[in-house]
Protein backbone atom coordinates (compact mmCIF):
# COMPACT_ATOMS: atom_id res chain seq x y z
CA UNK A 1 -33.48 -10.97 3.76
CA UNK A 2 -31.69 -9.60 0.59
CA UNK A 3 -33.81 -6.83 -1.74
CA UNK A 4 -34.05 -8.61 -4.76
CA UNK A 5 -33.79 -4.59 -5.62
CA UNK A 6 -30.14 -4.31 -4.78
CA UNK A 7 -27.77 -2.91 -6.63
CA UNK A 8 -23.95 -4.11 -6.46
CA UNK A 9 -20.55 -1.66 -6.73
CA UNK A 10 -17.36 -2.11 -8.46
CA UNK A 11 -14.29 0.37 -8.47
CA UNK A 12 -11.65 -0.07 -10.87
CA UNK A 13 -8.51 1.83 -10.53
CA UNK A 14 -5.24 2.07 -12.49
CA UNK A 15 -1.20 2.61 -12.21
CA UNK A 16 1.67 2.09 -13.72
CA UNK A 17 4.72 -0.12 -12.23
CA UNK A 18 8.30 0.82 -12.09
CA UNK A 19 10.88 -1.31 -10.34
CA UNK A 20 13.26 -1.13 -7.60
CA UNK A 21 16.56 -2.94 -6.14
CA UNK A 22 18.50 -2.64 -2.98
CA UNK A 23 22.01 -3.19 -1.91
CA UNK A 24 21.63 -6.92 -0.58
CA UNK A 25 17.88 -8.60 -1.86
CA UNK A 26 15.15 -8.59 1.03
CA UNK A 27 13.06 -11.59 1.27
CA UNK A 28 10.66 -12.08 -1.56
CA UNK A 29 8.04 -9.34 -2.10
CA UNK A 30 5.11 -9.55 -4.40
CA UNK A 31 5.03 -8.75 -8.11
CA UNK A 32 2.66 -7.00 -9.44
CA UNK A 33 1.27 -6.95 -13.00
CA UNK A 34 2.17 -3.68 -15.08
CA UNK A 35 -0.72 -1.49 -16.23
CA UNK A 36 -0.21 0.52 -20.04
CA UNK A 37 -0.59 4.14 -20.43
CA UNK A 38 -3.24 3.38 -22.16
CA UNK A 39 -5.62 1.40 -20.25
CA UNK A 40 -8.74 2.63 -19.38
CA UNK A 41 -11.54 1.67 -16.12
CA UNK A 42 -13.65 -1.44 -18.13
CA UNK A 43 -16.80 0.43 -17.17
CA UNK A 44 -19.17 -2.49 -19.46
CA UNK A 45 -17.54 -4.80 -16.75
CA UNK A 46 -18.89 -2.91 -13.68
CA UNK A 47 -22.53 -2.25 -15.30
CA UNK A 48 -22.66 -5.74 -16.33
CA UNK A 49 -21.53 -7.45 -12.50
CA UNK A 50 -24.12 -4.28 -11.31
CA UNK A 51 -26.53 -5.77 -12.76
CA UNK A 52 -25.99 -9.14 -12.48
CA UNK A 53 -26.06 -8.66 -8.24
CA UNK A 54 -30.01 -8.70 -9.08
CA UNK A 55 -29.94 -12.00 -8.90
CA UNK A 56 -30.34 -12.61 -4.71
CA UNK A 57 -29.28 -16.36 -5.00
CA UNK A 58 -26.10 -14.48 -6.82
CA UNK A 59 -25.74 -12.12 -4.00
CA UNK A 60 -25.90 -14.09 -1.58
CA UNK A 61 -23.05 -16.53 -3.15
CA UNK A 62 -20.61 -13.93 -3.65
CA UNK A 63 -20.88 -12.65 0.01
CA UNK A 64 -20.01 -16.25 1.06
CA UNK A 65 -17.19 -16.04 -1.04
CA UNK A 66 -15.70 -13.18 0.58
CA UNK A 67 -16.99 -13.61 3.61
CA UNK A 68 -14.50 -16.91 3.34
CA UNK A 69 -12.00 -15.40 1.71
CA UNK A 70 -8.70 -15.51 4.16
CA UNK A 71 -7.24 -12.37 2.70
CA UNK A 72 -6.79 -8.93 4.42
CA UNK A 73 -10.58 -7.02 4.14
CA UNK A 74 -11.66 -10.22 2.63
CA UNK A 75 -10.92 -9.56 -1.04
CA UNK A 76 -11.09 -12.22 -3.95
CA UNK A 77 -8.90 -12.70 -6.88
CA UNK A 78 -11.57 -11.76 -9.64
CA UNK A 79 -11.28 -13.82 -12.42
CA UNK A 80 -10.75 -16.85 -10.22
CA UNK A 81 -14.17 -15.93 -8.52
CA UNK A 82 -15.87 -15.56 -11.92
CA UNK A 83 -14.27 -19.03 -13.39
CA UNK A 84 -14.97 -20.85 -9.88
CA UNK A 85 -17.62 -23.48 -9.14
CA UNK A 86 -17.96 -24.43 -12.75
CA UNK A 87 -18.55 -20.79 -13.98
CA UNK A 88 -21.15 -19.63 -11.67
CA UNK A 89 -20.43 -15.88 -11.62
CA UNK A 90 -20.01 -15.93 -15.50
CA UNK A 91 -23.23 -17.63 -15.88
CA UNK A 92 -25.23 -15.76 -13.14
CA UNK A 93 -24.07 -12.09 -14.88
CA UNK A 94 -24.65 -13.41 -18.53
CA UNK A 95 -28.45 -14.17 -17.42
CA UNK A 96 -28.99 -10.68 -15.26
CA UNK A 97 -27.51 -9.30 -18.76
CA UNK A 98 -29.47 -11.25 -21.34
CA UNK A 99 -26.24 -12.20 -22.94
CA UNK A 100 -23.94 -14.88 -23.00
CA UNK A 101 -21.33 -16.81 -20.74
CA UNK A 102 -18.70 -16.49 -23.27
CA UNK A 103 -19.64 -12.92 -24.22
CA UNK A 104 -18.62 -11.88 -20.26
CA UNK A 105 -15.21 -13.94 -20.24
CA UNK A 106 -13.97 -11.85 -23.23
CA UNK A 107 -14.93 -9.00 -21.51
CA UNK A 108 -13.25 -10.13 -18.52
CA UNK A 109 -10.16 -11.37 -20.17
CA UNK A 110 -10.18 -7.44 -22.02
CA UNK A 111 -9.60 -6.33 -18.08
CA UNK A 112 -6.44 -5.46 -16.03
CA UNK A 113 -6.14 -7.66 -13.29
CA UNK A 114 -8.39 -7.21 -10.46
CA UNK A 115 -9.69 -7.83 -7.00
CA UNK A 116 -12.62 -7.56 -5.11
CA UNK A 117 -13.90 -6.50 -2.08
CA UNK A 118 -15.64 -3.99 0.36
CA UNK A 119 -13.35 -1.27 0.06
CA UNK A 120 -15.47 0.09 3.68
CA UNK A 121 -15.81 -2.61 6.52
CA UNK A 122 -19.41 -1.43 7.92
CA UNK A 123 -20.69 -2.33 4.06
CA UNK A 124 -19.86 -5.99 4.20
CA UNK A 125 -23.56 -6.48 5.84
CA UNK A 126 -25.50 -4.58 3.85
CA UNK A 127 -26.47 -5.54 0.05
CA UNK A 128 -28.13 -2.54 -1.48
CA UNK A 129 -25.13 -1.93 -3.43
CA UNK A 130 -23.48 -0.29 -6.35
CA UNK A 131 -20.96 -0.79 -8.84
CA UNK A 132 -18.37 2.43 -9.42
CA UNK A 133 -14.98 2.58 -11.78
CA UNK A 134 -12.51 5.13 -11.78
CA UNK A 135 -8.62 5.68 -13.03
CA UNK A 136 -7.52 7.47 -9.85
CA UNK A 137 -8.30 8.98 -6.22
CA UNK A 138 -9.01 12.12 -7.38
CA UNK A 139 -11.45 10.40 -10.22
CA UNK A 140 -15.54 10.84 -9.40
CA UNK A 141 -16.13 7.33 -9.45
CA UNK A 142 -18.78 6.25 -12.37
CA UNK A 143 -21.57 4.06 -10.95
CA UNK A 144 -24.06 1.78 -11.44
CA UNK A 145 -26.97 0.50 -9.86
CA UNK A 146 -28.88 -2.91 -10.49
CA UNK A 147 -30.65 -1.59 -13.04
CA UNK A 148 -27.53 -0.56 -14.89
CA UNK A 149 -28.63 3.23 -14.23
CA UNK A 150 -25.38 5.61 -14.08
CA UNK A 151 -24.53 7.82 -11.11
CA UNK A 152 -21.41 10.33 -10.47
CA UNK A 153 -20.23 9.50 -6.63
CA UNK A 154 -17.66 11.99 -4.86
CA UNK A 155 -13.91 11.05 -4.64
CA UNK A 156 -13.49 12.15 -1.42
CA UNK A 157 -16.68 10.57 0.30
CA UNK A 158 -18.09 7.01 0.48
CA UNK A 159 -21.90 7.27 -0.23
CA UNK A 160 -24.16 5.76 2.52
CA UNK A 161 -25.23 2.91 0.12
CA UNK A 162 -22.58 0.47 0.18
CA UNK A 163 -19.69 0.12 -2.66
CA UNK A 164 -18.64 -3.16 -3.73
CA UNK A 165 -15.03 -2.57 -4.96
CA UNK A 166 -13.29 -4.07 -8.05
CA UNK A 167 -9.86 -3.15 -8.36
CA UNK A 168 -6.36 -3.58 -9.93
CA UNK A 169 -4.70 -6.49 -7.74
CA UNK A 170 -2.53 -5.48 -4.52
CA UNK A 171 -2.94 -8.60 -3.03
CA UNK A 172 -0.32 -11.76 -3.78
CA UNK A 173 -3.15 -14.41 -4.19
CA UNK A 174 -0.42 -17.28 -4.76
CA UNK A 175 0.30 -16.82 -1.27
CA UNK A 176 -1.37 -18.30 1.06
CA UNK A 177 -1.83 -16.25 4.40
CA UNK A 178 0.22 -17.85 7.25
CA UNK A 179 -2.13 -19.34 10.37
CA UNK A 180 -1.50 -17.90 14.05
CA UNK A 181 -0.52 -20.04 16.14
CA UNK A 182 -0.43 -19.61 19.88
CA UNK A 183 2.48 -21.42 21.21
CA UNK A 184 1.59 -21.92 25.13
CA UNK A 185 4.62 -24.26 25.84
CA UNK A 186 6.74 -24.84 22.36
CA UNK A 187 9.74 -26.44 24.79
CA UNK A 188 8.57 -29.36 25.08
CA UNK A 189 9.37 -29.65 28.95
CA UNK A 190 6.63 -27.13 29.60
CA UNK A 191 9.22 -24.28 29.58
CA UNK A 192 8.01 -21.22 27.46
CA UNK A 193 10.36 -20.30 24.59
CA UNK A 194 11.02 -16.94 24.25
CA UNK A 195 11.20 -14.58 20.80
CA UNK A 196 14.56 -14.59 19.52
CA UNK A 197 16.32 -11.46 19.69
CA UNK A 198 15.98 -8.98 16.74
CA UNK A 199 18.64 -9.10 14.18
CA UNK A 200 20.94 -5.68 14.82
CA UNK A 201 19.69 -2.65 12.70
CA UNK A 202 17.61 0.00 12.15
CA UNK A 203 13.88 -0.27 13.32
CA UNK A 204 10.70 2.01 13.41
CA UNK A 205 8.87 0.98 16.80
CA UNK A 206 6.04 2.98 16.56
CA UNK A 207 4.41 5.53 13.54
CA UNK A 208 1.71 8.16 14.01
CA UNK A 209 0.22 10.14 10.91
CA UNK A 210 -2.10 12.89 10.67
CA UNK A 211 -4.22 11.38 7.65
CA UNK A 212 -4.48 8.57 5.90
CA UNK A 213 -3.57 9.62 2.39
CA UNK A 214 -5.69 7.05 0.26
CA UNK A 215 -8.57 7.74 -1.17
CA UNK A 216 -12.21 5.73 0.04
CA UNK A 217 -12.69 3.46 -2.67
CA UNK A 218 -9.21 2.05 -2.29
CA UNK A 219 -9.96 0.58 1.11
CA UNK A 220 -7.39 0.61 4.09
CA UNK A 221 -3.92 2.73 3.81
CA UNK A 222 -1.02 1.16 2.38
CA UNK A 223 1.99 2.75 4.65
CA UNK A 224 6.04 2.01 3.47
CA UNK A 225 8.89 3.36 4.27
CA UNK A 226 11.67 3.11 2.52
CA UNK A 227 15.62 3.92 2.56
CA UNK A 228 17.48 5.88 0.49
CA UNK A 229 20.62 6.71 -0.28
CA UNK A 230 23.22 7.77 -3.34
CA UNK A 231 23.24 5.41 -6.35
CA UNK A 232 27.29 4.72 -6.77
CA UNK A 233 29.21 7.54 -7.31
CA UNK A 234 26.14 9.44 -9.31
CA UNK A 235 24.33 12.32 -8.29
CA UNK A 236 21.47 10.34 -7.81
CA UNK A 237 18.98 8.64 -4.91
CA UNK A 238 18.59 5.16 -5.03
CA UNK A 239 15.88 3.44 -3.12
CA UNK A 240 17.87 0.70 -1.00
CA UNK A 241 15.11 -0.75 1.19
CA UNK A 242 11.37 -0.60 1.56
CA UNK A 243 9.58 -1.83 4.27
CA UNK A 244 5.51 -2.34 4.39
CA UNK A 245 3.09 -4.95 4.38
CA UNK A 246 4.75 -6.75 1.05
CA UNK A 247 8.85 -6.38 1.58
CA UNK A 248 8.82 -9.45 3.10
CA UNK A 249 11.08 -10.77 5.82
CA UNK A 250 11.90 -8.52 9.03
CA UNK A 251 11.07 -5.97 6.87
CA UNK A 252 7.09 -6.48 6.83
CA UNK A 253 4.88 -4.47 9.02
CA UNK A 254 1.29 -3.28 8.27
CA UNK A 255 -0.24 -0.14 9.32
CA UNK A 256 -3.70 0.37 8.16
CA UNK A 257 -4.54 2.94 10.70
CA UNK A 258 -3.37 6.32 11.57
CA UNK A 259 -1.21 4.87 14.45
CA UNK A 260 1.00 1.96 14.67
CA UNK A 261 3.54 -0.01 16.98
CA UNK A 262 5.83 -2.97 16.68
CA UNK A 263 9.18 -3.71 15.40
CA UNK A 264 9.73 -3.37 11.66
CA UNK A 265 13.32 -3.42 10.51
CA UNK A 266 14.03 -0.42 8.11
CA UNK A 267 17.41 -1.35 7.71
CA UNK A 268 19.71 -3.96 9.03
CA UNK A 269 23.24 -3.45 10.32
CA UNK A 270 25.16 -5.20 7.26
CA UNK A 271 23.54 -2.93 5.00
CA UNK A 272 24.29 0.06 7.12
CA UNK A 273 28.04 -0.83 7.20
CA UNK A 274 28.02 -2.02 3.18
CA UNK A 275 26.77 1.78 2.46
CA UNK A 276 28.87 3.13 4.69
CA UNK A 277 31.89 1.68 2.64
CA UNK A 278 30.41 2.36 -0.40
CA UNK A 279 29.61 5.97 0.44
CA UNK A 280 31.71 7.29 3.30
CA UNK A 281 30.60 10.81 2.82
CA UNK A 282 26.82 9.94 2.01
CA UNK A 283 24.17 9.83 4.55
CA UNK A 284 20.47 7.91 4.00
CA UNK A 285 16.76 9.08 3.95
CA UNK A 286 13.86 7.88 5.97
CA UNK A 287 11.17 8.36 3.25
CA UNK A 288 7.75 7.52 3.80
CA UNK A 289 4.84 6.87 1.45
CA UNK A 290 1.67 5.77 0.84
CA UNK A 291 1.40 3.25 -2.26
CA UNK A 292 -1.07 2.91 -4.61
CA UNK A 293 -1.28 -0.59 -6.19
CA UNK A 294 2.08 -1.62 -6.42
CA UNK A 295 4.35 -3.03 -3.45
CA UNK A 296 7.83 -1.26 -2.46
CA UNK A 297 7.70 0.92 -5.68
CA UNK A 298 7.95 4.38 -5.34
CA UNK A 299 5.54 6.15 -7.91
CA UNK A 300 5.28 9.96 -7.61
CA UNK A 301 5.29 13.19 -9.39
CA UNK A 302 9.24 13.76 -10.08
CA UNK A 303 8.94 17.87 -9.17
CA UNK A 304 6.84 17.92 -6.01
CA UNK A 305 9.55 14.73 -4.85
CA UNK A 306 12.36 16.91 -5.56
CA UNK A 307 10.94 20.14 -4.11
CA UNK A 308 9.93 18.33 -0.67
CA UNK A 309 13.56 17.61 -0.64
CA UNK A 310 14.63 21.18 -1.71
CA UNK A 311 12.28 22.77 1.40
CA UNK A 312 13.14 20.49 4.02
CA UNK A 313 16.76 20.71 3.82
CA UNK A 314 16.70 24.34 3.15
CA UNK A 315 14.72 24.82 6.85
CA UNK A 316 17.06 22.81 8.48
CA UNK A 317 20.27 23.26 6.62
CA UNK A 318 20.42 19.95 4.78
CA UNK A 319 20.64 17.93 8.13
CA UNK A 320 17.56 16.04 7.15
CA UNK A 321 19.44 12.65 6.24
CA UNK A 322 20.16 10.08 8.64
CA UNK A 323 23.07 7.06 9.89
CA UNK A 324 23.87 4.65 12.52
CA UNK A 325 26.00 6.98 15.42
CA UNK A 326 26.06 3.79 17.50
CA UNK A 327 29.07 4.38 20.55
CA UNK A 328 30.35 1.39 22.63
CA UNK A 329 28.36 2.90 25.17
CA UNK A 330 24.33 3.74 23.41
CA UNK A 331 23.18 3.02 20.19
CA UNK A 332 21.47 5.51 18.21
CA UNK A 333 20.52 6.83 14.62
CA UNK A 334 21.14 10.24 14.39
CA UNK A 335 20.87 13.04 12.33
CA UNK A 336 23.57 13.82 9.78
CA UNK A 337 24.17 16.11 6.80
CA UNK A 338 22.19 15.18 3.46
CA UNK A 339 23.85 15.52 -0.12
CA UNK A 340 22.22 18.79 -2.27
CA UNK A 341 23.66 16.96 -5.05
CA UNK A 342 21.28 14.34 -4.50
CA UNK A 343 18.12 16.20 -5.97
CA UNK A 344 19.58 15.62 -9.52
CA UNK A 345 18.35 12.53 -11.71
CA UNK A 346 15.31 11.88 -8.71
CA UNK A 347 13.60 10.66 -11.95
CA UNK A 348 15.57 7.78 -12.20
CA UNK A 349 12.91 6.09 -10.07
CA UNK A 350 9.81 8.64 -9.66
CA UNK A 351 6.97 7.69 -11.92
CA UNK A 352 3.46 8.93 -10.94
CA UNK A 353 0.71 7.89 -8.08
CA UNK A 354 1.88 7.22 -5.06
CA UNK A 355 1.21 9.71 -2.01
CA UNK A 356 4.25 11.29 -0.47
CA UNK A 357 3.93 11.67 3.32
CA UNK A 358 7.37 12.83 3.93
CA UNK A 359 11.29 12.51 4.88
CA UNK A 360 11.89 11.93 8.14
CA UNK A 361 13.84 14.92 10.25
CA UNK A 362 15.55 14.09 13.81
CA UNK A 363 13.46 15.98 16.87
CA UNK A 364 16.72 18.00 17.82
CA UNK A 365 16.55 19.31 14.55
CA UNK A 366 13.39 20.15 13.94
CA UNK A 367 13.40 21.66 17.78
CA UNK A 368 10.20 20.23 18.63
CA UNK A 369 9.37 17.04 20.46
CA UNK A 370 6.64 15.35 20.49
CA UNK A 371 6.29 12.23 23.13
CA UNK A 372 7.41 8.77 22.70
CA UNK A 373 8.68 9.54 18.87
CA UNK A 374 11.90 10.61 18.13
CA UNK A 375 11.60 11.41 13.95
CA UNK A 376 9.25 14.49 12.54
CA UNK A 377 7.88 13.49 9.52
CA UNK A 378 7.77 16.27 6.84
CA UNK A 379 5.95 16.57 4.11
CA UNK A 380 5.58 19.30 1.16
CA UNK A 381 6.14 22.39 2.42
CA UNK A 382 7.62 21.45 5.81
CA UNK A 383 4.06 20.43 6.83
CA UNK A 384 4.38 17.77 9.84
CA UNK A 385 2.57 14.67 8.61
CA UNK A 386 3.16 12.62 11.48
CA UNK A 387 6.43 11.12 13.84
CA UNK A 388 7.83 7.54 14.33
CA UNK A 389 10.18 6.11 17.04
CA UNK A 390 13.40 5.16 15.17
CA UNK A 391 16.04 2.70 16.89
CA UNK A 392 18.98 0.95 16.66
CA UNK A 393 19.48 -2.38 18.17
């Protein structure tokens, strides 16, 4: 039974967008809208759906909505689920609000886009709710019960009653998500086929991190890792590849927990060989990060990115970079010497936001091993964030 008491939670966060190339185009990642300098959390918005999840009938209809919804956690495109059904969300708000259906879509419209969703899985099933908004992370989320009453939550710590989150869009909602399909006997004469083989390159098979490195509100951890490498003949990095949940292609893999495993191509062998032309004397990063809002972007604070760099190839005398040192006999990606040069212009593609886990170092360097990885990863101040299995095939 739902408490026609219930409150309802919202969380709206913001970042800015920069963009990003590589040295041959990966498969078709997701764009996602750019967010001013100036744009602030539409706290009206999150009182006003707050108190419009009075409403039980209301309630209940927008936890069928997600609970349908075939996106990861179950989010919904926002403004389609207010316009949907003939209006219903519009008109359901305007009445909890004593206002009017057209005075909540020009509030909407006055939004960012956004998203929706239960930010933490064990509050889908309960609906005593509120409705928070925040810029960042680090921002005490503002909420708001059903009664519109305002309440300071902590950053760091969801509350026990549930938080309904509305945030700024992550999610490509033009796509839809591909079925599985288990293929018992695709051959046709009963004979199982089997995978193709992967394409030759440079692959993570397995990722372990110490923390998570998003914030509650924002839901499940957004892990990429991306390549990088000198930008011509400048003095410059230049982020070549990302791989995550949104690069598309061989390039997509998804880790939402602290551990991973799989196959994810960082970067394949006809990239390897067009940089190595390109740059005979330059080696490549393995950089990890954690994004906030938007896909294969790198968004950080230009002087903590550049002084990771600075401390990690100071300990172990700039052999923190990386590059195929496949024989005729193994294959392997080894260490090799990074470029000090290379700290200069960083800016070119820092912005702000995102979280930076760290640059990957090779074991023998490091002279530590840990089992079944073969990469440290380290993070500001040489702190060991985690390890991943790197391999050529």
């Amino acid at each position: 039974m739902l408490n026609r008491s219930c409150g309802a939670a919202a969380l709206l966060l913001l970042a800015a967008c920069s963009d990003r190339s590589g040295i041959t185009p990966p498969a078709e990642s997701r764009a996602t809208p750019p967010i001013s300098a100036s744009a602030h959390p539409p706290v009206e918005l999150a009182r006003m759906v707050a108190k419009g999840l009075k409403n039980p009938a209301f309630r209940a209809y927008l936890k069928a909505q997600l609970n349908a919804s075939p996106y990861r956690e179950h989010k919904l495109q926002f403004e389609s689920f207010l316009a949907a059904n003939e209006g219903r969300a519009f008109r359901e708000i305007a009445a909890e609000n004593a206002t009017t259906k057209a005075a909540i879509e020009t509030e909407a419209r006055s939004a960012i886009a956004l998203e929706v969703y239960f930010p933490v899985p064990a509050h889908r099933t309960a609906w005593k709710i509120l409705v928070a908004t925040a810029l960042t992370d680090d921002d005490p989320p503002i909420a708001f019960d059903a009664e519109g009453r305002r309440q300071i939550l902590d950053p760091k710590t969801p509350p026990t009653i549930p938080v309904l989150a509305v945030v700024p869009v992550e999610t490509d909602f033009s796509r839809r998500p591909a079925k599985v399909i288990a293929c018992i006997e695709c051959g046709g004469g009963g004979d199982v086929v089997p995978p193709p083989p992967p394409a030759p390159g440079l692959y993570m098979t397995k990722s372990h991190l110490v923390q998570d490195f998003e914030g509650w509100l924002k839901g499940s951890p957004e892990f990429e890792v991306h390549i990088l490498g000198q930008k011509g003949t400048s003095d410059s990095l230049f982020d070549y590849q990302c791989a995550g949940e949104h690069a598309g292609g061989p390039y997509t893999f998804d880790q939402n927990d602290l551990d991973w495993s799989g196959k994810a191509l960082l970067f394949s062998k006809a990239q390897l060989n067009q940089y190595n032309v390109a740059h005979p004397t330059q080696n490549l990063r393995v950089f990890i990060v954690e994004d906030d809002d938007t896909a294969c972007q790198i968004k950080t604070d230009v002087g903590r990115a550049e002084q990771l760099f600075k401390v990690v190839d100071s300990v172990y005398h700039d052999l923190s970079a990386g590059n195929d040192s496949s024989t005729a006999l193994m294959r392997a990606y080894k260490y090799a010497r990074g470029a000090k040069s290379l700290w200069q212009a960083i800016a070119s593609f820092f912005k702000t936001n995102d979280d930076l886990v760290g640059t990957a170092v090779e074991d023998d360097i490091v002279g530590a091993f840990y089992p079944g990885y073969n990469w440290f990863v380290k993070g500001d101040n040489n702190i060991t964030n985690g390890w991943i299995n790197l391999v050529m095939y």
